[in-house]
N, C-alpha and C. Protein backbone atom coordinates (compact mmCIF):
# COMPACT_ATOMS: atom_id res chain seq x y z
N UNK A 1 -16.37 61.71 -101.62
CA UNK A 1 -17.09 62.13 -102.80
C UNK A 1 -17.20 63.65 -102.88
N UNK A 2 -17.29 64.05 -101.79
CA UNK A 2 -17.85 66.10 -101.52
C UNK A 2 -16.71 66.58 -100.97
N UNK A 3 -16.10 67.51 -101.31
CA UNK A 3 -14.83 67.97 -100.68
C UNK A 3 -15.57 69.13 -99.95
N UNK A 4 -17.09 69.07 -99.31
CA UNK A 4 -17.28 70.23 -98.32
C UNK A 4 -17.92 69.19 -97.14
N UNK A 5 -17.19 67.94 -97.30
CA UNK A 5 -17.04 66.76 -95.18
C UNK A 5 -16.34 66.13 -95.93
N UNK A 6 -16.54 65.52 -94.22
CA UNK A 6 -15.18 64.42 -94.42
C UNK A 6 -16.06 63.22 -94.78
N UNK A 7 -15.16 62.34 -94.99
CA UNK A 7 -15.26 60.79 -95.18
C UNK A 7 -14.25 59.80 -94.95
N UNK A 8 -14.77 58.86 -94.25
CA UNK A 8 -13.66 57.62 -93.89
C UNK A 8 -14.11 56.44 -94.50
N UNK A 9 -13.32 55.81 -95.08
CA UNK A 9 -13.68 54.61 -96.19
C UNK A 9 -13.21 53.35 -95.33
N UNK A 10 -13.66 52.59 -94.82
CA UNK A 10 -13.41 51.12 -94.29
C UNK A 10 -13.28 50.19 -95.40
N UNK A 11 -12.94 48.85 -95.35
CA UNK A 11 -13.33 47.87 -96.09
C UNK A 11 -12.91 46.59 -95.07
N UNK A 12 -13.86 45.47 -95.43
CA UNK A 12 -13.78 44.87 -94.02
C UNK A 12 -13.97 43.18 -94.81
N UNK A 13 -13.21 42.47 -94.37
CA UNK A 13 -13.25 40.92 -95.53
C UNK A 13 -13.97 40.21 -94.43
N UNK A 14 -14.93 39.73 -95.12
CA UNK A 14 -16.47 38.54 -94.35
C UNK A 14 -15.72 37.19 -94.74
N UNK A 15 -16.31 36.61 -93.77
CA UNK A 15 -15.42 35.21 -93.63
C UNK A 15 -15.73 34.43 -94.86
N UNK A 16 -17.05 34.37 -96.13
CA UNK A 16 -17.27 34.00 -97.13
C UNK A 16 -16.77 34.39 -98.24
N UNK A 17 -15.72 35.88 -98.37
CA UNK A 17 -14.93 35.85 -99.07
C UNK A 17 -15.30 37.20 -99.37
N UNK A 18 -16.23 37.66 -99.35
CA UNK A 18 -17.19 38.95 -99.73
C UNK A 18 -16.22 40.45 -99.26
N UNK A 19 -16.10 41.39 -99.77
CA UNK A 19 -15.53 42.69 -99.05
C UNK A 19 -16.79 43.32 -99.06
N UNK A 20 -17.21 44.37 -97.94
CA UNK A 20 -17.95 45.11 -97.83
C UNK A 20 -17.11 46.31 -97.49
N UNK A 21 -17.38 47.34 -98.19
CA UNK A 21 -17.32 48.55 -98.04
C UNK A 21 -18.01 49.53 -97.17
N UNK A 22 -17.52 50.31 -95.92
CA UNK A 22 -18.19 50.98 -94.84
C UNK A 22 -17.95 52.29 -95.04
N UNK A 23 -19.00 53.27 -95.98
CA UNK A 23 -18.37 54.84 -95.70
C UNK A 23 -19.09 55.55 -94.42
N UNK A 24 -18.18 56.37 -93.76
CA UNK A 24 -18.65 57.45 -92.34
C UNK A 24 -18.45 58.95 -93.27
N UNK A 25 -19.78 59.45 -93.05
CA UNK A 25 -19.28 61.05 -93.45
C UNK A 25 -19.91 61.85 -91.97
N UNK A 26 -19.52 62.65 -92.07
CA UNK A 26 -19.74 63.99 -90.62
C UNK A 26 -21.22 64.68 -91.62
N UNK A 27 -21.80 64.47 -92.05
CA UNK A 27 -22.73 65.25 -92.28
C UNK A 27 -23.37 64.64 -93.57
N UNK A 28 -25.03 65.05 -93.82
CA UNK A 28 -25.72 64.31 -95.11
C UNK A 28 -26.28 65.10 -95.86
N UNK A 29 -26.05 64.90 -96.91
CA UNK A 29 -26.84 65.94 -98.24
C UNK A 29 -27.75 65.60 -98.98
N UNK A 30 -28.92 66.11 -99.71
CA UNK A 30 -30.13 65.71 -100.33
C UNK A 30 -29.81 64.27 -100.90
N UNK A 31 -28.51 64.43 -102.21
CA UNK A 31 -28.48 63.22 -102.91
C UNK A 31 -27.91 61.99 -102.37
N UNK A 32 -27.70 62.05 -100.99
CA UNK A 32 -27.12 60.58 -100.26
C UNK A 32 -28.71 59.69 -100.63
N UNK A 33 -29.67 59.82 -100.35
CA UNK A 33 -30.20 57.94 -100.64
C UNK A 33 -30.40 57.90 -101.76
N UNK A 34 -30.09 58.70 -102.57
CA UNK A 34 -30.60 58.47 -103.97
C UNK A 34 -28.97 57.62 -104.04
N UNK A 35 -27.92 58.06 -104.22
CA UNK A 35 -26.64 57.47 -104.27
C UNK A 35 -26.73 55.76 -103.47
N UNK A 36 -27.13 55.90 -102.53
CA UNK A 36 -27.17 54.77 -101.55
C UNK A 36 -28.21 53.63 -102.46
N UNK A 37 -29.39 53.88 -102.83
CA UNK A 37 -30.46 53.11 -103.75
C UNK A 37 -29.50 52.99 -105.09
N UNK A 38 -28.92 53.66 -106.10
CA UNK A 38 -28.17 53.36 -106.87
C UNK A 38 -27.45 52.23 -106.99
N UNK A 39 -26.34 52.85 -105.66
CA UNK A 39 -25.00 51.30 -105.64
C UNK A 39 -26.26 50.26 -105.11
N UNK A 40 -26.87 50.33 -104.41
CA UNK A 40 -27.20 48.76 -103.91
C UNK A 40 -28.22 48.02 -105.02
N UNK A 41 -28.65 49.12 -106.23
CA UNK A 41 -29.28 48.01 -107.43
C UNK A 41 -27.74 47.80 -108.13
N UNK A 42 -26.87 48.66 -108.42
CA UNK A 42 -25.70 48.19 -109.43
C UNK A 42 -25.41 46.68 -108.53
N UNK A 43 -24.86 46.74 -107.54
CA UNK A 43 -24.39 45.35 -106.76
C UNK A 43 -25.38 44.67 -107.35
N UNK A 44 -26.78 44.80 -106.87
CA UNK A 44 -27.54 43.03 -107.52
C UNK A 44 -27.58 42.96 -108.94
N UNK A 45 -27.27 43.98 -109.79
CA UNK A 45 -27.71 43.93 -110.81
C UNK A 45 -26.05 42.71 -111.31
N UNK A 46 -24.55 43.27 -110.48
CA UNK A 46 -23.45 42.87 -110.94
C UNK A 46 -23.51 41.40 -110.18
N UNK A 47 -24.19 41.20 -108.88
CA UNK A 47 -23.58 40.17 -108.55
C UNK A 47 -24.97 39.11 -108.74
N UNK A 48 -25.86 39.77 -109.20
CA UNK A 48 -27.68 38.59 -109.44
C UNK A 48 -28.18 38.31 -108.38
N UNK A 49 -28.18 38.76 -107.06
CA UNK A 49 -28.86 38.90 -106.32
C UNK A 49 -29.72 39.69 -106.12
N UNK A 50 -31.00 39.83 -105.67
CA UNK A 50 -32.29 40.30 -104.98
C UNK A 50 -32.16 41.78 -104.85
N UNK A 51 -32.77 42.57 -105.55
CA UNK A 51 -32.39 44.27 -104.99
C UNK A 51 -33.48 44.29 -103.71
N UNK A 52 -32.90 44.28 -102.68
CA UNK A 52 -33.76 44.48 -101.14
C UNK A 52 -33.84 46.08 -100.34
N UNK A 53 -32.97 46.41 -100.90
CA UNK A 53 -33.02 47.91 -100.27
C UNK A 53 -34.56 48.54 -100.27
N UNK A 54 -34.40 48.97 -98.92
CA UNK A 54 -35.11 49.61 -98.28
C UNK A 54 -35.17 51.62 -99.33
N UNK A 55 -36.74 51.82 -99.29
CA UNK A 55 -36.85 52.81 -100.21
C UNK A 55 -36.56 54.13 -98.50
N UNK A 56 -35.87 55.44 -99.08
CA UNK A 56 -35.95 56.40 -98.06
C UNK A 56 -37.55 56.69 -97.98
N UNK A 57 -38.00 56.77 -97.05
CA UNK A 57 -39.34 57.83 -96.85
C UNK A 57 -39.09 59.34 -97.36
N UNK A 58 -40.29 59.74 -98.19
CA UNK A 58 -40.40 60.74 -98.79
C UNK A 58 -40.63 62.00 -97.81
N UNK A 59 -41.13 61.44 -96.60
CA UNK A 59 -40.56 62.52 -95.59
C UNK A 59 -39.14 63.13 -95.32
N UNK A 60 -38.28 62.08 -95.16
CA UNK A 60 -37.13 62.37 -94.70
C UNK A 60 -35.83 63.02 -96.34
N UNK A 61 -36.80 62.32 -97.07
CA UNK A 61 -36.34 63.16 -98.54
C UNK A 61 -36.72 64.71 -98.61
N UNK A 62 -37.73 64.89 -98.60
CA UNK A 62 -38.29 66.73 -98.36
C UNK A 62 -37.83 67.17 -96.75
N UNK A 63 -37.32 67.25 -96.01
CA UNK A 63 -36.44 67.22 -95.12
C UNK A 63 -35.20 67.51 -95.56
N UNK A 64 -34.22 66.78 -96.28
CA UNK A 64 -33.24 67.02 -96.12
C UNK A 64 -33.18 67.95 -97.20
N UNK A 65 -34.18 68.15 -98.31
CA UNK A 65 -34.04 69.46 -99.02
C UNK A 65 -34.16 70.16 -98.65
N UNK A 66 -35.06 70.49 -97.72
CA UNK A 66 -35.50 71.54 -96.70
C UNK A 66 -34.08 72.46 -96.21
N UNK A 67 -33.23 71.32 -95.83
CA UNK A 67 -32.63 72.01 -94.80
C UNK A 67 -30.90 71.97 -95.34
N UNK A 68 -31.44 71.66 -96.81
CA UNK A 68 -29.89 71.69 -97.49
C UNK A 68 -30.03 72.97 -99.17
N UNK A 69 -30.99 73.88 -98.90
CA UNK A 69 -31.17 74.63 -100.08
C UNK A 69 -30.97 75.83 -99.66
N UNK A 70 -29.70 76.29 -100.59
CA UNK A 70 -29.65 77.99 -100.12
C UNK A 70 -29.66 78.67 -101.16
N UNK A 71 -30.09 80.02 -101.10
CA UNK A 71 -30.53 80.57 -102.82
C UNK A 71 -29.83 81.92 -102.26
């Protein structure tokens, strides 16, 4: 998605037929859980299952602004 890290894209077939998608990046930026909370309501919203995701703590949100803002 960021051409300033890397990323490795997996995809991995579950024995029920399902693909899950595995991304690895070398490093994290403010808008990763906001991105992460996104796709996982689009999925329930596409496939009608349960949105379960876990919300980030608003600690670890002011944190990573903290330490990702340069002026």
């Amino acid at each position: 998605m960021s051409s300033c890290r890397i990323e490795a894209e997996r995809r991995y077939a579950l024995a029920n037929g399902r693909i899950v998608t595995v991304i690895l990046r070398d490093s994290i930026v403010p808008e990763d859980p906001y991105l992460n909370l996104a796709r996982a309501k689009a999925l329930s919203v596409r496939t009608g299952e349960a949105f379960n995701a876990n919300r980030v703590p608003k600690n670890i949100k002011d944190y990573l602004v903290k330490t990702n803002v340069s002026i």
